[in-house]
Protein backbone atom coordinates (compact mmCIF):
# COMPACT_ATOMS: atom_id res chain seq x y z
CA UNK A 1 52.38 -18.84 -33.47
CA UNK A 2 48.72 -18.85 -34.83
CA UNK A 3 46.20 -17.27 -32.93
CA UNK A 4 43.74 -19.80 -31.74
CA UNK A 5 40.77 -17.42 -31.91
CA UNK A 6 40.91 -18.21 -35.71
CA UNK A 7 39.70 -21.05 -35.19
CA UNK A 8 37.51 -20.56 -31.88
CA UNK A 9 36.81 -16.90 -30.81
CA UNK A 10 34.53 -16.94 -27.80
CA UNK A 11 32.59 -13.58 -26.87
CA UNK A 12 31.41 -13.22 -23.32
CA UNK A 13 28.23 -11.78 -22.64
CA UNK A 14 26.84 -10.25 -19.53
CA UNK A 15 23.37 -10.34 -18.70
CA UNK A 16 21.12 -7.39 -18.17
CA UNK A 17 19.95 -5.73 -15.29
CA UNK A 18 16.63 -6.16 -13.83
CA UNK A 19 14.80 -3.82 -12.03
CA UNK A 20 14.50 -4.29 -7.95
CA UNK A 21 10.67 -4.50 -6.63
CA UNK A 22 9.17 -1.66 -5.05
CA UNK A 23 8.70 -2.02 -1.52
CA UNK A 24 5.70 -1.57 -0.30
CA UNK A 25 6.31 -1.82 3.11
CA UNK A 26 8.10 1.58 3.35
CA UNK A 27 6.16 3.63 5.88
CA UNK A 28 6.57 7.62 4.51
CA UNK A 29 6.02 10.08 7.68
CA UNK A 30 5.93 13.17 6.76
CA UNK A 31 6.47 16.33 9.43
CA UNK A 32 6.87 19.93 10.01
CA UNK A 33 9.22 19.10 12.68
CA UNK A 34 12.36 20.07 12.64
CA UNK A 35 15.65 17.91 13.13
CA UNK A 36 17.92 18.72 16.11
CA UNK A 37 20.73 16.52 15.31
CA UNK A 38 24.23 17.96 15.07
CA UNK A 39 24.87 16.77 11.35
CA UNK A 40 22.69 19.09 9.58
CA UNK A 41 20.45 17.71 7.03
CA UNK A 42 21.51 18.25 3.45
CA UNK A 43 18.81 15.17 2.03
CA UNK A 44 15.52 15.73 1.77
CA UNK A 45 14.71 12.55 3.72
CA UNK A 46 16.31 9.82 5.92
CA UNK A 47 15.53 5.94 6.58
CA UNK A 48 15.45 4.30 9.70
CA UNK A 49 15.51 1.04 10.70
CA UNK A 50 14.85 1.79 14.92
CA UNK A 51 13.33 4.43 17.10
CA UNK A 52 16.90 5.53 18.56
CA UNK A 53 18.05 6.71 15.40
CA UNK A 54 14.77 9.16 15.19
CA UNK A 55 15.72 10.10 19.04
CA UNK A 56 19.11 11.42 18.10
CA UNK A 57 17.76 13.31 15.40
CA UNK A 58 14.58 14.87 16.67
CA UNK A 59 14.86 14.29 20.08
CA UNK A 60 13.55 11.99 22.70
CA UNK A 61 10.80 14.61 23.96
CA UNK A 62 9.40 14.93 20.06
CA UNK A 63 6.42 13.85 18.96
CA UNK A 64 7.86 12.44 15.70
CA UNK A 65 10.28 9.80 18.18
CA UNK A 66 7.08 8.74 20.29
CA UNK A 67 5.52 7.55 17.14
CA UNK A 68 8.77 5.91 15.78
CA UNK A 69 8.81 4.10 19.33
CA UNK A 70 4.91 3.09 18.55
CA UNK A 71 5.88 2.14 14.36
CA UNK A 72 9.16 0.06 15.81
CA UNK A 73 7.18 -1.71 18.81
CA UNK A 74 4.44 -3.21 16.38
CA UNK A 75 4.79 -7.20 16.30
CA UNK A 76 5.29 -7.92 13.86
CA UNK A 77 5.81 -4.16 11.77
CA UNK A 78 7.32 -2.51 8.69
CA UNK A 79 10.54 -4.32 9.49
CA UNK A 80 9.13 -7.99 8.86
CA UNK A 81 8.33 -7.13 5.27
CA UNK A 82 11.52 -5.35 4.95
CA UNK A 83 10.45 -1.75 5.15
CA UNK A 84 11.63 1.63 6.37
CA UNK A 85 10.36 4.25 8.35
CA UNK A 86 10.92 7.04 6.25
CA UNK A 87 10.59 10.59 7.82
CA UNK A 88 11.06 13.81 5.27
CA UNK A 89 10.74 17.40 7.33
CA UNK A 90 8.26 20.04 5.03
CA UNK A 91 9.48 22.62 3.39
CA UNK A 92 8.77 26.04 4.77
CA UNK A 93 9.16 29.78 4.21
CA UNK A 94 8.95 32.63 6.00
CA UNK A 95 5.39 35.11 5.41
CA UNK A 96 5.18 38.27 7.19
CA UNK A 97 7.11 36.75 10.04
CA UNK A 98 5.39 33.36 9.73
CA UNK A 99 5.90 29.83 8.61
CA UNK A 100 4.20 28.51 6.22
CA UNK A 101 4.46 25.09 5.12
CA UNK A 102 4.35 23.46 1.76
CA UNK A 103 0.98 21.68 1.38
CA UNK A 104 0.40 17.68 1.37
CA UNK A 105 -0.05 17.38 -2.23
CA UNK A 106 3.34 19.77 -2.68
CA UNK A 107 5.22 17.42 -0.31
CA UNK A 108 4.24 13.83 -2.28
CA UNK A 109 5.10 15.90 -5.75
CA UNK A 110 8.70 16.44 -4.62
CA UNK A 111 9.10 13.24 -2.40
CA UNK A 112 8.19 10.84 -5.10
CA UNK A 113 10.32 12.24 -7.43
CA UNK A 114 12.54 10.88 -4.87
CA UNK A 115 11.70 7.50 -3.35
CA UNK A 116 8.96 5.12 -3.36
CA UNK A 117 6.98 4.46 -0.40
CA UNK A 118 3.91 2.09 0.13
CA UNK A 119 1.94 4.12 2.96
CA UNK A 120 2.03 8.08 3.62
CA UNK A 121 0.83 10.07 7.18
CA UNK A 122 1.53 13.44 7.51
CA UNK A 123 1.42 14.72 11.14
CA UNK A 124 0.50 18.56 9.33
CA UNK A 125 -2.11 20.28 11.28
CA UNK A 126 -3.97 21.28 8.07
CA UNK A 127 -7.34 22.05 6.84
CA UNK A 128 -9.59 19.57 5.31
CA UNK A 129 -9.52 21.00 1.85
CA UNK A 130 -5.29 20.51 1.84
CA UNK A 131 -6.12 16.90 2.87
CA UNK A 132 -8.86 16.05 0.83
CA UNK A 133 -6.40 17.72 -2.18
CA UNK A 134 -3.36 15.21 -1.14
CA UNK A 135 -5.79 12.05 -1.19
CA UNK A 136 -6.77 13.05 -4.50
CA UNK A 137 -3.06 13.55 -5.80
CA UNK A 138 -2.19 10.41 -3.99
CA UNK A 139 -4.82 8.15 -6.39
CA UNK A 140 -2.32 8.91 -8.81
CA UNK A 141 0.28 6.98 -6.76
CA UNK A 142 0.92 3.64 -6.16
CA UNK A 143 0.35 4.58 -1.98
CA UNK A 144 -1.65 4.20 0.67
CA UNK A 145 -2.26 7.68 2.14
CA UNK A 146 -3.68 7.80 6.38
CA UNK A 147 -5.97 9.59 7.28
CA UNK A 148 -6.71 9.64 10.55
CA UNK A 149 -9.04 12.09 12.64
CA UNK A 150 -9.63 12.86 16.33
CA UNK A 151 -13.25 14.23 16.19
CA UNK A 152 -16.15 12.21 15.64
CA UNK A 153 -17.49 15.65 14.12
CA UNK A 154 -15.12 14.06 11.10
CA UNK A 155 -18.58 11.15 10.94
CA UNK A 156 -20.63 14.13 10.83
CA UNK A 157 -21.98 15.49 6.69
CA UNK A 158 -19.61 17.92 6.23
CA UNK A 159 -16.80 16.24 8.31
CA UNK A 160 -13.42 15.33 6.87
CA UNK A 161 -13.84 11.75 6.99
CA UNK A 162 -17.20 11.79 5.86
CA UNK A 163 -16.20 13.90 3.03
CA UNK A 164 -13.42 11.77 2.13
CA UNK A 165 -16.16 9.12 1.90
CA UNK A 166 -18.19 10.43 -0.26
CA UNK A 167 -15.48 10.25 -3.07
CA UNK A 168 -15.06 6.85 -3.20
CA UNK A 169 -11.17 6.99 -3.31
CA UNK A 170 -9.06 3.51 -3.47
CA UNK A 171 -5.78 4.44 -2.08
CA UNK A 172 -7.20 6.41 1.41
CA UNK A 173 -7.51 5.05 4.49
CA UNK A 174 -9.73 6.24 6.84
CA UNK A 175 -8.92 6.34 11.10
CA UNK A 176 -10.96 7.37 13.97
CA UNK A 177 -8.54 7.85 17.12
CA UNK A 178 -10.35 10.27 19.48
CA UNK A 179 -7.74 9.24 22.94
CA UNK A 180 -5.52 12.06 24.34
CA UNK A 181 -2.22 12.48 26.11
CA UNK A 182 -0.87 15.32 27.98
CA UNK A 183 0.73 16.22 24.45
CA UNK A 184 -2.83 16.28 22.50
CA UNK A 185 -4.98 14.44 19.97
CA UNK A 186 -3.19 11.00 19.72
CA UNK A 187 -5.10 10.13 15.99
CA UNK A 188 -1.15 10.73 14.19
CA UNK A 189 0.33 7.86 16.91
CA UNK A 190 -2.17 5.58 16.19
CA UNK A 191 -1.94 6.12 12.03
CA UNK A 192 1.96 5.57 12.92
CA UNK A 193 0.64 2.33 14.96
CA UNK A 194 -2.03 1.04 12.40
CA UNK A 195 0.08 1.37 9.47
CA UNK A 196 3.21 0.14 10.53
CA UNK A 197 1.05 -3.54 12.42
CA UNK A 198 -0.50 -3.62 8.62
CA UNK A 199 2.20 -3.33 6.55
CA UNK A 200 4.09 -6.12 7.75
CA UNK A 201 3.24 -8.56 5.23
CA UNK A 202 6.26 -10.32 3.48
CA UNK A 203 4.50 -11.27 0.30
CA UNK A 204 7.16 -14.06 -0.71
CA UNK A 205 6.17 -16.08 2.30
CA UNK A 206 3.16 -18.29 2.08
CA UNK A 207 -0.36 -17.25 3.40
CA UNK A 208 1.43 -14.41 4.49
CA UNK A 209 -1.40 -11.24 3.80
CA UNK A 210 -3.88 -10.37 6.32
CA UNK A 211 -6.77 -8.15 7.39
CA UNK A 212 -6.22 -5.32 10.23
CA UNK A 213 -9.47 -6.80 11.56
CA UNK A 214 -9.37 -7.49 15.18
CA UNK A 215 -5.18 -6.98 15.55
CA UNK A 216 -3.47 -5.30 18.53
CA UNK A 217 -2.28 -2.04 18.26
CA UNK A 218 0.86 -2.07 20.87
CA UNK A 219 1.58 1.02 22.87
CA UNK A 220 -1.72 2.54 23.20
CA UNK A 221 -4.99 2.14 24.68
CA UNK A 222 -8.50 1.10 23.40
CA UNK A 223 -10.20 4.40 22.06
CA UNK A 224 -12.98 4.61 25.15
CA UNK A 225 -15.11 7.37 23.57
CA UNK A 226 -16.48 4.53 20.70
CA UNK A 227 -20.27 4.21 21.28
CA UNK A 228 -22.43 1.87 19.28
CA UNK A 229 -23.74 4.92 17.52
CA UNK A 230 -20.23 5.72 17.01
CA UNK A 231 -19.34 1.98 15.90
CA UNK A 232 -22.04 2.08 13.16
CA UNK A 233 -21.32 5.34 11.58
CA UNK A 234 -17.46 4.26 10.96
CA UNK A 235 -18.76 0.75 9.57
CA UNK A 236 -20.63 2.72 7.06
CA UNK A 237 -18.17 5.24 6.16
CA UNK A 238 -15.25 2.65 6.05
CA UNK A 239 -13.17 4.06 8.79
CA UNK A 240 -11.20 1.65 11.29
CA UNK A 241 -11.05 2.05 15.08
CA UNK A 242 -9.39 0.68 17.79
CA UNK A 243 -12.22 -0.25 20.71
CA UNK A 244 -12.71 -2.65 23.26
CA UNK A 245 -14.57 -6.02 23.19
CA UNK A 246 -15.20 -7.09 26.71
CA UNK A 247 -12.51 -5.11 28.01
CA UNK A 248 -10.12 -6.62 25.13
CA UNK A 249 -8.91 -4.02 22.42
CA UNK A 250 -8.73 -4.79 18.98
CA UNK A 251 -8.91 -2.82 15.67
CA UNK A 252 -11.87 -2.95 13.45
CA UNK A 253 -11.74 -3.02 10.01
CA UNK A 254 -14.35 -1.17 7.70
CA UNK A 255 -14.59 -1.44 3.88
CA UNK A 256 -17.25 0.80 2.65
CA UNK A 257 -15.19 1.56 0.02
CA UNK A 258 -12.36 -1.06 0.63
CA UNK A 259 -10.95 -2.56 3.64
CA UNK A 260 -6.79 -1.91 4.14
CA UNK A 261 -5.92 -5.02 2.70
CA UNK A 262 -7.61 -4.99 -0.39
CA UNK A 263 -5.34 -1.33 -1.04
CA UNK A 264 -2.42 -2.93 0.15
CA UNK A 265 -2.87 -6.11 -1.65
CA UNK A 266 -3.69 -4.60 -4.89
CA UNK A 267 -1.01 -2.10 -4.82
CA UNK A 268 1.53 -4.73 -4.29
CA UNK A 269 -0.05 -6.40 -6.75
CA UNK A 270 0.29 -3.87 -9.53
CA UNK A 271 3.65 -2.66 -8.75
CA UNK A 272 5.06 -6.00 -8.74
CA UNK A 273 3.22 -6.73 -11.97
CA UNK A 274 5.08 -3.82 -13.30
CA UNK A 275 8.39 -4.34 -12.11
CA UNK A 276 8.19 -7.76 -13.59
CA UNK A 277 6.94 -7.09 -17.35
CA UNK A 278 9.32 -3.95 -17.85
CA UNK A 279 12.41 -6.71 -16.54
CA UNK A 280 10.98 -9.33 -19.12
CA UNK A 281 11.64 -6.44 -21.95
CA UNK A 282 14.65 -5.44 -19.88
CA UNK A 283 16.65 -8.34 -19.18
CA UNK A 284 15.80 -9.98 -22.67
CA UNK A 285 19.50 -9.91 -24.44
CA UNK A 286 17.93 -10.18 -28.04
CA UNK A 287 14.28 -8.73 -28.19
CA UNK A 288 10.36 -10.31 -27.41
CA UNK A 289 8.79 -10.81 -31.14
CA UNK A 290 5.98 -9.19 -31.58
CA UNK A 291 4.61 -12.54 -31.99
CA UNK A 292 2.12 -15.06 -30.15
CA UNK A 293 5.41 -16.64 -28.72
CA UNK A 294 6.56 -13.48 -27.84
CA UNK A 295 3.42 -12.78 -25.99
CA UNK A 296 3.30 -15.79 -24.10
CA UNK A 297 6.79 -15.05 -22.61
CA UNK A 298 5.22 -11.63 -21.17
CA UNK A 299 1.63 -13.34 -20.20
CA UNK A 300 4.19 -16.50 -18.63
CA UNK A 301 5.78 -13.49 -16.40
CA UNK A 302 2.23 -12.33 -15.47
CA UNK A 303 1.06 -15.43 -14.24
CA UNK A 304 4.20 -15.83 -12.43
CA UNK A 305 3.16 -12.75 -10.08
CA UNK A 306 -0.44 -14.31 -10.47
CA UNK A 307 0.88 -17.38 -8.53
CA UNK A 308 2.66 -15.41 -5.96
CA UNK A 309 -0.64 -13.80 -5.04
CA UNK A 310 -1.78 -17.25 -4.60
CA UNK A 311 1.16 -18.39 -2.20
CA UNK A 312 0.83 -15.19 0.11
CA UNK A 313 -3.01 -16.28 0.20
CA UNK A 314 -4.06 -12.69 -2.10
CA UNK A 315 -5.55 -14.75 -4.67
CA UNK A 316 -7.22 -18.32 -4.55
CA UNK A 317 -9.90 -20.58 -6.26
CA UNK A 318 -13.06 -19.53 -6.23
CA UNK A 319 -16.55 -19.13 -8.02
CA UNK A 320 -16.66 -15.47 -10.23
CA UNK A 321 -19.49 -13.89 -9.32
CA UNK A 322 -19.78 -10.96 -12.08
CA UNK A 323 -21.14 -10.92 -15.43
CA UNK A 324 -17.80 -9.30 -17.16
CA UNK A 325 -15.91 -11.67 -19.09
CA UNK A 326 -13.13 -11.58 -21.56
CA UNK A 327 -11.92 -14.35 -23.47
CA UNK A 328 -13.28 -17.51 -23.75
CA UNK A 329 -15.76 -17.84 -21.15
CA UNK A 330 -15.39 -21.34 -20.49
CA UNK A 331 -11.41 -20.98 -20.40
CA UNK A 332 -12.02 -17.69 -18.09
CA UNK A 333 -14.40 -19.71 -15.32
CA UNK A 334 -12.44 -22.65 -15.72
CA UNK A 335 -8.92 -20.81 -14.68
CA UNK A 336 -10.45 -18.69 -11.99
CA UNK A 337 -12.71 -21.69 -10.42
CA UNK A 338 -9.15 -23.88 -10.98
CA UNK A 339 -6.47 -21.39 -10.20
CA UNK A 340 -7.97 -18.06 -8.78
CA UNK A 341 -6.68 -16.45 -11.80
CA UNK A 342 -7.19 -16.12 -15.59
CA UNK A 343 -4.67 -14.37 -17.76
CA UNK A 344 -5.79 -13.57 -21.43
CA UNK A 345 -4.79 -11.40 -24.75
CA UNK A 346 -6.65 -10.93 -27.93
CA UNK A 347 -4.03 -12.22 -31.10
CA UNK A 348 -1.68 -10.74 -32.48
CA UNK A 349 -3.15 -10.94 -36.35
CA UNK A 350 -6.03 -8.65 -35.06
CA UNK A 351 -3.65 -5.76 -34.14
CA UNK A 352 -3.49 -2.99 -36.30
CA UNK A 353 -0.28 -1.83 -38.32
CA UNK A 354 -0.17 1.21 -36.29
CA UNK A 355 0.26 -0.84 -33.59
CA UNK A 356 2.71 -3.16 -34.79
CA UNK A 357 4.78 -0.15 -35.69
CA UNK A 358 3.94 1.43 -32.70
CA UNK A 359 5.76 -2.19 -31.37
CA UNK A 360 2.78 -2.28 -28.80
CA UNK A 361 2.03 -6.15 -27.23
CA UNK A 362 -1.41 -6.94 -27.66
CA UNK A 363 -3.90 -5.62 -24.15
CA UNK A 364 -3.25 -8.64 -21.49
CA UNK A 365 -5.89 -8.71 -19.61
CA UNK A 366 -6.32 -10.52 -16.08
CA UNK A 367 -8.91 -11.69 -14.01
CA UNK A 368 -8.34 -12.05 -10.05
CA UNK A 369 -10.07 -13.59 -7.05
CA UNK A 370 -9.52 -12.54 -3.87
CA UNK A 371 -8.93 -14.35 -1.38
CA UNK A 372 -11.16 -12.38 1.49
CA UNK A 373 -11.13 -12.69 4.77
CA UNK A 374 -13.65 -13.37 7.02
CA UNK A 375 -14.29 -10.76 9.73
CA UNK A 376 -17.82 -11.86 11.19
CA UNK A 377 -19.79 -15.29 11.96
CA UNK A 378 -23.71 -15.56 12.27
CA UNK A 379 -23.90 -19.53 14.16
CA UNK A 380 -27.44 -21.24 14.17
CA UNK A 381 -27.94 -23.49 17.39
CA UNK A 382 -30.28 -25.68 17.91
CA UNK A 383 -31.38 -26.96 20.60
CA UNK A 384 -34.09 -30.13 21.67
CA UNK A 385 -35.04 -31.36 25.18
């Protein structure tokens, strides 16, 4: 008998694997506690999905479970966008009979080498230089790092949140939480609070993102010691508090230098963007020419990510405002005024041959506009007899 593949021989391929999205909604807590659980720790982290699991391993009496009972009790929280709580003990050694920690910026070096997480708060009792050090490190990350004081000497010139400030950094958040319990300064519970209520956004579902302005924080009380002098000096340093209106307690949201959506937003934003042009090269079973059809198919995938920032309400229609163009100016107010976006790359033929052996696409550029949010309202009533 005559094989039939001489006549028909049929090859099966499989296709490639894509890359999973980051998630941004993983909550990284970082602590110089130490676990008490039985099973002894051989990882360098653990995830958890519910306070109880925290409980067995720290105990119920630690500070590190009261916040996981205040990250878990947020409605909605990390959970909602499918993210972890993610605790990782510090490293520490032994100095002439004392412990000494690793520092911030020594803990986010070895963790990310690790796993990704899209918000950091260390509970470290450590100077302001070590912090100001880890929220420079961590504008190299694709984070959100908490900062959060109890003072309002942190307002003050030479305070830590005033000096954090003062450098204009896009990944830092800044929190003013000056309530006590019987166990101390309660400014790490309400980071734990805060960050876990804000990153709950599930950005697959539509007008899904939102602003911390004016949100409940469950589990703790309006922060009393707010004065209007108080009030003002965290509007203009861009730190959020949680005070009362009336007797009603709500968080308020400062953006000197950005508000906590705009860094959560935008780092979704970029890491999804990422994700999604290295699976386009990835998942591609022959190869993307180096060609203006080959550069659509990557600019296609970018406006795919474009349009979910649209449908989670990120990104939407809207008048640009600033003088920098690129592109065809007409095509670039047209798309954003159209679309809220505008997605554009100089042709191929003007690339040099370095870069074509180099195999480099053409620069994409792309041109966003936010969606905003409105946080304040100024009504004109008039009135006649």
């Amino acid at each position: 008998m005559v094989d039939i593949s001489n006549i028909v021989n049929i090859s099966v391929a499989s296709s490639s694997r894509a890359l999973g999205e980051y998630n941004v909604n993983n909550l990284m807590y970082v602590t110089t506690a130490s676990p008490i659980s039985e099973t002894p720790w051989t990882e360098a982290y653990r995830v958890y999905k519910d306070a109880a699991s925290v409980g067995v391993d720290f105990g119920t009496d630690s500070a590190v479970y009261k916040n996981a009972v205040l990250v878990f009790a947020q409605r909605p929280n990390i959970l909602a966008g499918g993210g972890n709580l993610i605790i990782a003990p510090m490293t520490s050694k032994e100095v002439e009979g004392e412990t000494v920690y690793e520092t911030i910026s020594e803990a986010m070096v070895r963790l990310s080498q690790q796993v990704y997480w899209g918000g950091l708060i260390c509970d470290k009792s450590a100077t302001d230089e070590e912090v100001i050090a880890a929220a420079k490190y961590n504008e190299g990350l694709d984070s959100i790092y908490f900062v959060s004081a109890s003072s309002v000497d942190s307002l003050e010139e030479r305070g830590l949140l005033n000096s954090l400030d003062a450098l204009s950094l896009d990944k830092t958040k800044l929190l003013l939480y000056t309530m006590t319990d019987n166990d101390g300064a309660l400014n790490v519970a309400f980071a734990c609070a805060y960050a876990s209520r804000g990153m709950s956004v599930n950005f697959n579902a539509q007008n899904s993102t939102i602003t911390m302005n004016l949100k409940d924080i469950v589990g703790l009380s309006a922060d009393t010691n707010i004065t209007e002098t108080i009030y003002l000096a965290c509007q203009n340093l861009g730190v959020d508090i949680y005070t009362a209106f009336g007797g009603l307690a709500k968080v308020v949201s400062n953006g000197h230098n950005l508000y906590f959506d705009d860094i959560y937003n935008r780092i979704w934003f970029v890491v999804t963007l990422k994700v999604a042009l290295f699976n386009s090269l990835a998942t591609t079973s022959t190869k993307i020419p180096q060609t203006e059809q080959g550069v659509d198919k990557i600019k296609s995938r970018t406006r795919q990510v474009c349009q979910r920032a649209v449908y989670n309400g990120f990104v939407a229609a809207g008048k640009w405002n600033g003088t920098d163009t690129f592109g065809n100016p007409d095509d670039f107010y047209r798309n954003i005024e159209d679309y809220g976006y505008y997605v554009y790359s100089a042709p191929v033929s003007s690339q040099t041959q370095e870069e074509r052996e180099e195999r480099v696409a053409p620069v994409i550029q792309v041109a966003c506009k936010q969606a905003g949010a409105i946080h304040k309202i100024d009504l004109i009533v008039r009135f006649e007899a």
